[in-house]
PDB file of N, CA and C in Angstrom:
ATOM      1  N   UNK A   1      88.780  -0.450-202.575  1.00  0.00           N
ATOM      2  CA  UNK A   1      88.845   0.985-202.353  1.00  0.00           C
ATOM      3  C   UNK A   1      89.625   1.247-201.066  1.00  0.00           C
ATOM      4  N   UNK A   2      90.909   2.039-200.915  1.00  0.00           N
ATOM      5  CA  UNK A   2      91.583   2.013-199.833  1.00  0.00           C
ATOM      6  C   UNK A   2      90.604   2.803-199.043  1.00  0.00           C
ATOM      7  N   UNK A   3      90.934   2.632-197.476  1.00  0.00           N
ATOM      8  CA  UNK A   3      90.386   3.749-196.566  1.00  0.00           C
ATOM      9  C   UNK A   3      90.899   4.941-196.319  1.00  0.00           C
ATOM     10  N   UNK A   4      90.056   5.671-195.483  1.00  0.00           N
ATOM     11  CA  UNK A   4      90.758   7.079-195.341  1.00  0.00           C
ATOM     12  C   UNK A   4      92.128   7.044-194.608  1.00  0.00           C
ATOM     13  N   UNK A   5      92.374   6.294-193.555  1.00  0.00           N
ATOM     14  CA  UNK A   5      93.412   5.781-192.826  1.00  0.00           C
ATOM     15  C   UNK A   5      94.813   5.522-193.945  1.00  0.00           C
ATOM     16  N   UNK A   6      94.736   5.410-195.435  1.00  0.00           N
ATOM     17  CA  UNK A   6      95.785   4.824-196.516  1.00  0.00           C
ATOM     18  C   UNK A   6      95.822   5.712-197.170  1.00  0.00           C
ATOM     19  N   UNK A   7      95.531   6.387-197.586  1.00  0.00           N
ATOM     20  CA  UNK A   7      95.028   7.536-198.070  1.00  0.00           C
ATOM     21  C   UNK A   7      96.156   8.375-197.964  1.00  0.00           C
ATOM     22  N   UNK A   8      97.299   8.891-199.210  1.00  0.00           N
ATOM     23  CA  UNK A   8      98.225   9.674-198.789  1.00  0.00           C
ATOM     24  C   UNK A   8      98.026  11.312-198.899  1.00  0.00           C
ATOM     25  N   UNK A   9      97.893  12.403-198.211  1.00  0.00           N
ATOM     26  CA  UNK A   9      97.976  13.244-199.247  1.00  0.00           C
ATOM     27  C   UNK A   9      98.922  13.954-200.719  1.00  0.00           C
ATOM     28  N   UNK A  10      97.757  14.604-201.326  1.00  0.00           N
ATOM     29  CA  UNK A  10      98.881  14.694-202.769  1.00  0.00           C
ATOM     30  C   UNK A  10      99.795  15.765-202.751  1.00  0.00           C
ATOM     31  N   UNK A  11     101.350  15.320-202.563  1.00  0.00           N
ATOM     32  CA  UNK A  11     102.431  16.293-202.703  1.00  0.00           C
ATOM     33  C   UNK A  11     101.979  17.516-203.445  1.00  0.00           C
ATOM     34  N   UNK A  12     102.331  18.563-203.089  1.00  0.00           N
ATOM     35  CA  UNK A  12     102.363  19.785-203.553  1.00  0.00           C
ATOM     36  C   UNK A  12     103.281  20.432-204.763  1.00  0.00           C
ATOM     37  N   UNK A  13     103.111  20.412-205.515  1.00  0.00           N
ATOM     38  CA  UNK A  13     104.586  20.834-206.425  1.00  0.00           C
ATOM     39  C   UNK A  13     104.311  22.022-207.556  1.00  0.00           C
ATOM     40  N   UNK A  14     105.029  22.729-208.364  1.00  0.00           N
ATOM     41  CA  UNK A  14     105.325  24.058-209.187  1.00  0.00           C
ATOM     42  C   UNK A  14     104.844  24.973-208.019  1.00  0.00           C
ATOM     43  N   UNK A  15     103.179  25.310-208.559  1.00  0.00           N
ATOM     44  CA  UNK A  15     102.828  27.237-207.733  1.00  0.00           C
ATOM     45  C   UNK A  15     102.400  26.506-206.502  1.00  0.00           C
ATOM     46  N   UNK A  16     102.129  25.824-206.449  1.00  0.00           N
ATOM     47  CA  UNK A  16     101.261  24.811-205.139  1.00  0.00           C
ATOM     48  C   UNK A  16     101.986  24.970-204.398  1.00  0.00           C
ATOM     49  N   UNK A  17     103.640  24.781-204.340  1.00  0.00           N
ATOM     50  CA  UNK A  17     104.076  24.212-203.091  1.00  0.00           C
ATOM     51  C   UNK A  17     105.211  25.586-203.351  1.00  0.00           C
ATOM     52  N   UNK A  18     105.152  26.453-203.916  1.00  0.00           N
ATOM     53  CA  UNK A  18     105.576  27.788-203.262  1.00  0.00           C
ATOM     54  C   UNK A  18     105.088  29.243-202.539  1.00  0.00           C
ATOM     55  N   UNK A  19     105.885  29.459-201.925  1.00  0.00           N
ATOM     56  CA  UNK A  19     105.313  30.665-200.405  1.00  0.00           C
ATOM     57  C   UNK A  19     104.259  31.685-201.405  1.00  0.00           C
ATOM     58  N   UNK A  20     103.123  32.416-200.780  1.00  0.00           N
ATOM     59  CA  UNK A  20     102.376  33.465-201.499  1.00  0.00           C
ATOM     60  C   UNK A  20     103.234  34.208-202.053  1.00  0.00           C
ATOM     61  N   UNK A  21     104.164  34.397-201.586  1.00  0.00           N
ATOM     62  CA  UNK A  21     105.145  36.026-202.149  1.00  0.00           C
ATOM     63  C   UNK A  21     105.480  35.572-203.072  1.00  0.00           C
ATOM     64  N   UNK A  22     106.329  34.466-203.207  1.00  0.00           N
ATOM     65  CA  UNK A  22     107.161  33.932-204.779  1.00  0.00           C
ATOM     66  C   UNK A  22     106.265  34.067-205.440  1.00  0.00           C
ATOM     67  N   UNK A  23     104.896  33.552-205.734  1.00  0.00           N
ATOM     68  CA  UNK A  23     104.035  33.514-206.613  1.00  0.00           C
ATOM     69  C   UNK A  23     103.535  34.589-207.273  1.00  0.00           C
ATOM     70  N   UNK A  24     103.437  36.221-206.095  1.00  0.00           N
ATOM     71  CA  UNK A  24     102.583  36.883-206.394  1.00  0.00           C
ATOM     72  C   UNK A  24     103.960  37.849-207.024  1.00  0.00           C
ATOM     73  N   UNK A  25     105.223  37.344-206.937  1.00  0.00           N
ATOM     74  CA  UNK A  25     106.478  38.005-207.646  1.00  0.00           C
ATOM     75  C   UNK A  25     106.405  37.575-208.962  1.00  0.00           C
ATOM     76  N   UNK A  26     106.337  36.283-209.241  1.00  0.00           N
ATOM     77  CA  UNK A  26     106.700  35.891-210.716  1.00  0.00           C
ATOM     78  C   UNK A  26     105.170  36.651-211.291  1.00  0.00           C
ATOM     79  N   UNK A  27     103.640  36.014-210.884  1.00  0.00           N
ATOM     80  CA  UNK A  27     102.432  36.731-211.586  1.00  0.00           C
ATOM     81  C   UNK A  27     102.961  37.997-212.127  1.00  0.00           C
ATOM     82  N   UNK A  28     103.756  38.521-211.099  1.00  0.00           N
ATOM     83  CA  UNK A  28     103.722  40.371-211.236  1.00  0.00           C
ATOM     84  C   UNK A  28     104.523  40.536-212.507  1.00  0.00           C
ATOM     85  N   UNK A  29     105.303  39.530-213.024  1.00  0.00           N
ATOM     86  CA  UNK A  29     106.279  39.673-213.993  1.00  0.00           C
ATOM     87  C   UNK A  29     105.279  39.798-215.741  1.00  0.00           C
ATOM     88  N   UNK A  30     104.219  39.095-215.144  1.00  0.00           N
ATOM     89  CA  UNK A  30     103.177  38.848-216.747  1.00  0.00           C
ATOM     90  C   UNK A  30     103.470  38.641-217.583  1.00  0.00           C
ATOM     91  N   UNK A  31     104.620  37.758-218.437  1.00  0.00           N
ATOM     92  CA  UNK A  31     105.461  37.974-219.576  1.00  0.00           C
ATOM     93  C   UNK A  31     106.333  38.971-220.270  1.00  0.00           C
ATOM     94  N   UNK A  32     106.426  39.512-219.092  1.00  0.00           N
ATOM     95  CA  UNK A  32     107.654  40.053-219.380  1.00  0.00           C
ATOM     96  C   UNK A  32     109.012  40.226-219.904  1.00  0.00           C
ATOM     97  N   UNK A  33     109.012  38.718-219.627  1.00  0.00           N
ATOM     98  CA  UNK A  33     110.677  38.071-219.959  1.00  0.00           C
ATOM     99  C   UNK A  33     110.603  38.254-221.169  1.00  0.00           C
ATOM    100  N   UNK A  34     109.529  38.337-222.168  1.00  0.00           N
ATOM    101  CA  UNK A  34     109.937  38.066-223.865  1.00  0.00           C
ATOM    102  C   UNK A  34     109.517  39.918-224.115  1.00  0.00           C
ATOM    103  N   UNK A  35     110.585  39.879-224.498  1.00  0.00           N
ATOM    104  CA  UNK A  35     111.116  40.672-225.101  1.00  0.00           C
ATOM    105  C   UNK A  35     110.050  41.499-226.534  1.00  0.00           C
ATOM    106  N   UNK A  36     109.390  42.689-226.286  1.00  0.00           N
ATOM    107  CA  UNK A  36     108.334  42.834-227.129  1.00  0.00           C
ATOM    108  C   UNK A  36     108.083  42.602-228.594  1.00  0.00           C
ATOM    109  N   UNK A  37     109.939  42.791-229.494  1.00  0.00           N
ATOM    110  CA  UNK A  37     109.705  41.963-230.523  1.00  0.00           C
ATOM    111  C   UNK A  37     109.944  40.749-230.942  1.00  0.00           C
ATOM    112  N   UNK A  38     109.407  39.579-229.603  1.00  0.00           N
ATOM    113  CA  UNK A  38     109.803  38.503-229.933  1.00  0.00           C
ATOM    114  C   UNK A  38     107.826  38.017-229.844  1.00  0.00           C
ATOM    115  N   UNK A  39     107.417  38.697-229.757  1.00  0.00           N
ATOM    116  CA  UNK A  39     105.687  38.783-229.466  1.00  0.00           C
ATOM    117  C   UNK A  39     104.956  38.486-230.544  1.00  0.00           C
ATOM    118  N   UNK A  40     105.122  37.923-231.455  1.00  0.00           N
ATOM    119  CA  UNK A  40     104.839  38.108-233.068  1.00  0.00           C
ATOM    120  C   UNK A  40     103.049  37.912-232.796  1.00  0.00           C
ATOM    121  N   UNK A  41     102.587  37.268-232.162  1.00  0.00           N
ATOM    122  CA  UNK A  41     101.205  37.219-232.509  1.00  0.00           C
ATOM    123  C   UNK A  41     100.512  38.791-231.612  1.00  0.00           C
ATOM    124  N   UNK A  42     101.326  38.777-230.866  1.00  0.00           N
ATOM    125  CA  UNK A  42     100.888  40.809-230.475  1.00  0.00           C
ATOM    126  C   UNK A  42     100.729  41.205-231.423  1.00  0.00           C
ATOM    127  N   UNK A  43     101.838  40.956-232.190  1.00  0.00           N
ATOM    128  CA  UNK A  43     101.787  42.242-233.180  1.00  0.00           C
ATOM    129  C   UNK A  43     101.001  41.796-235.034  1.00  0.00           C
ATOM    130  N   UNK A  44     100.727  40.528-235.257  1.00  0.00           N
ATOM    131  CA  UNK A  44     100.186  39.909-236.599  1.00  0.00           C
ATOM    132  C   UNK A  44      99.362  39.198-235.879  1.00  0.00           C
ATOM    133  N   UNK A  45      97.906  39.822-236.380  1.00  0.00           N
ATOM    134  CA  UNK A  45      96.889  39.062-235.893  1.00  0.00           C
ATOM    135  C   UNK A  45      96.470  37.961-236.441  1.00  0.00           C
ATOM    136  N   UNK A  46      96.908  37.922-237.821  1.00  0.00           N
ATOM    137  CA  UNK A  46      96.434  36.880-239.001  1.00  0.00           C
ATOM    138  C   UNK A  46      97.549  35.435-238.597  1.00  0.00           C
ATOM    139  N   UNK A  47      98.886  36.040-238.143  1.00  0.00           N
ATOM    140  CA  UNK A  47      99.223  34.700-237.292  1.00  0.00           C
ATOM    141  C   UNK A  47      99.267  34.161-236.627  1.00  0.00           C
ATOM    142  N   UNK A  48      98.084  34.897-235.938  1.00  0.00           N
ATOM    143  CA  UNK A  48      97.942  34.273-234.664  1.00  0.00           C
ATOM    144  C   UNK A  48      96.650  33.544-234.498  1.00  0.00           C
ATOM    145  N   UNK A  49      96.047  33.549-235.786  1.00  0.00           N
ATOM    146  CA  UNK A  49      94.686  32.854-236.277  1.00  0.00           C
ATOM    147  C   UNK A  49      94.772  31.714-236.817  1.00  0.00           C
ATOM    148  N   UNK A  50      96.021  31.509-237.988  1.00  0.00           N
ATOM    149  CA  UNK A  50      96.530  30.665-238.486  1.00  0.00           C
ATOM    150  C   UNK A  50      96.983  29.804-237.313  1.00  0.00           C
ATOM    151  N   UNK A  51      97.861  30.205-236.427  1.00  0.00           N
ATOM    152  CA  UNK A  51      98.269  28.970-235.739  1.00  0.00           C
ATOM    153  C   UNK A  51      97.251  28.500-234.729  1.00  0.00           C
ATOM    154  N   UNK A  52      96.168  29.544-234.407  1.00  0.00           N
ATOM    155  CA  UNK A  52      95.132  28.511-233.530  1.00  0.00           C
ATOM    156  C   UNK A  52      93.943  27.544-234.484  1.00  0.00           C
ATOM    157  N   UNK A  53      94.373  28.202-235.736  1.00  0.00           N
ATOM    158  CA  UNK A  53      93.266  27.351-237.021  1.00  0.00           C
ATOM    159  C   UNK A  53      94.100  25.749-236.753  1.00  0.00           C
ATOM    160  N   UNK A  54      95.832  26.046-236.785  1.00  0.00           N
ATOM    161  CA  UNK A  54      96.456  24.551-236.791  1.00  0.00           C
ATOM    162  C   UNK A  54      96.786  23.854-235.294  1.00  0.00           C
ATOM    163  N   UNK A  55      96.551  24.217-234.643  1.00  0.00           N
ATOM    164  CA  UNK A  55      96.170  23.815-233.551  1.00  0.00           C
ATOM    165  C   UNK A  55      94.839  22.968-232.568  1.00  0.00           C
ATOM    166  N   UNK A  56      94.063  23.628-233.514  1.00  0.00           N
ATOM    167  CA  UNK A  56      92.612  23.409-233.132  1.00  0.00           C
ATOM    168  C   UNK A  56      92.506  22.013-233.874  1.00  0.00           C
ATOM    169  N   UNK A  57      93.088  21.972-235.388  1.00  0.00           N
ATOM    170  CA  UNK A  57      93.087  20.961-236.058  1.00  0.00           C
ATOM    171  C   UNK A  57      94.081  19.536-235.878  1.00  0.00           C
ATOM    172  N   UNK A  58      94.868  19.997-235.108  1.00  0.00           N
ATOM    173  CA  UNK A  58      95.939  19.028-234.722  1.00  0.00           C
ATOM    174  C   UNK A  58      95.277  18.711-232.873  1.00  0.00           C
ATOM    175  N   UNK A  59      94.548  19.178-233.025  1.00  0.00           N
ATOM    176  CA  UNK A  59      94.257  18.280-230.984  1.00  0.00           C
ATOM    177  C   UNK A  59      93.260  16.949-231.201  1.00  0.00           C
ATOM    178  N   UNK A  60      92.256  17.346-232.192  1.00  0.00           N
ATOM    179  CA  UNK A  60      91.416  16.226-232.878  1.00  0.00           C
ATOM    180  C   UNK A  60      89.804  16.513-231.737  1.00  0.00           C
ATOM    181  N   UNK A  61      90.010  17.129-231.040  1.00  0.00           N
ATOM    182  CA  UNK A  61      88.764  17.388-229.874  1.00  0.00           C
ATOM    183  C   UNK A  61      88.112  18.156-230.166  1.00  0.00           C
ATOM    184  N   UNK A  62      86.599  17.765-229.351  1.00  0.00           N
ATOM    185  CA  UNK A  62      86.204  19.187-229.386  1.00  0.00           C
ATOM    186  C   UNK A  62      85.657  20.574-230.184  1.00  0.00           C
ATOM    187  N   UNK A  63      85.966  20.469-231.155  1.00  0.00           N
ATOM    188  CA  UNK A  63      86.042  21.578-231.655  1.00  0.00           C
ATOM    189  C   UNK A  63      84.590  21.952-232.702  1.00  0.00           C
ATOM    190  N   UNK A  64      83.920  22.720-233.260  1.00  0.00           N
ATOM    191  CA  UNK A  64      82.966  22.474-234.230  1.00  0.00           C
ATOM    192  C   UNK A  64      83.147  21.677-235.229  1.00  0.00           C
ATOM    193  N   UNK A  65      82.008  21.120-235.647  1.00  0.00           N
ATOM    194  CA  UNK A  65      81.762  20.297-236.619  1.00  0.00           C
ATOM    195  C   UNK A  65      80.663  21.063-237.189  1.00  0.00           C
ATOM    196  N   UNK A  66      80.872  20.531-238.400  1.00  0.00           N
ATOM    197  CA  UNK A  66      79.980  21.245-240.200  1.00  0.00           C
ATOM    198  C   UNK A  66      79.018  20.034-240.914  1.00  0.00           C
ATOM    199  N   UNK A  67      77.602  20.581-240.145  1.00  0.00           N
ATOM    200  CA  UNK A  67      76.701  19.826-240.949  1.00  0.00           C
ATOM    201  C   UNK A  67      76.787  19.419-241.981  1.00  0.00           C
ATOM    202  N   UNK A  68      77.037  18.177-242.951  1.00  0.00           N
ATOM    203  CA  UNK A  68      76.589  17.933-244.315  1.00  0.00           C
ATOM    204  C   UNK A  68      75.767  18.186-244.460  1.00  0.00           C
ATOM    205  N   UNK A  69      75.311  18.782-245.651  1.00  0.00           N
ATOM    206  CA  UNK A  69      74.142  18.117-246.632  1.00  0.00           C
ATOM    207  C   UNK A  69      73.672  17.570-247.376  1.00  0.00           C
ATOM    208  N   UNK A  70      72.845  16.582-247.197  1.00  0.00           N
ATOM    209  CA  UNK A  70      72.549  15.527-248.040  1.00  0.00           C
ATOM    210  C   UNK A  70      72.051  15.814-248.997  1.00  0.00           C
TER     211      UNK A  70
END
């Protein structure tokens, strides 16, 4: 187990290692950049169910499981 003396700290990097302002500029943006009809699950709720139904099923974790019955 190294000591505290070896011990590097962990580089800072993406939101971590930029100034408060940059950060609280891009937050302020909220997705903005896309363009409202490029939003498809804004606007179709049923596809936006479908793809977390195939999602949920493609991570393999986690997720509920369905009692058999014997």
């Amino acid at each position: 187990m190294p000591t505290t003396d070896t011990v590097k700290p962990r580089a800072r990097r993406g939101f971590a290692a930029m100034n408060p302002e940059r950060r609280r500029e891009i937050a302020r943006k909220g997705g903005a950049s896309v363009p409202g009809e490029k939003r498809s699950f804004a606007k179709d709720r049923d596809l936006a169910a479908s793809a977390g139904r195939k999602g949920g099923e493609a991570s393999r974790g986690g997720g509920r499981t369905r009692l058999r019955e014997i």
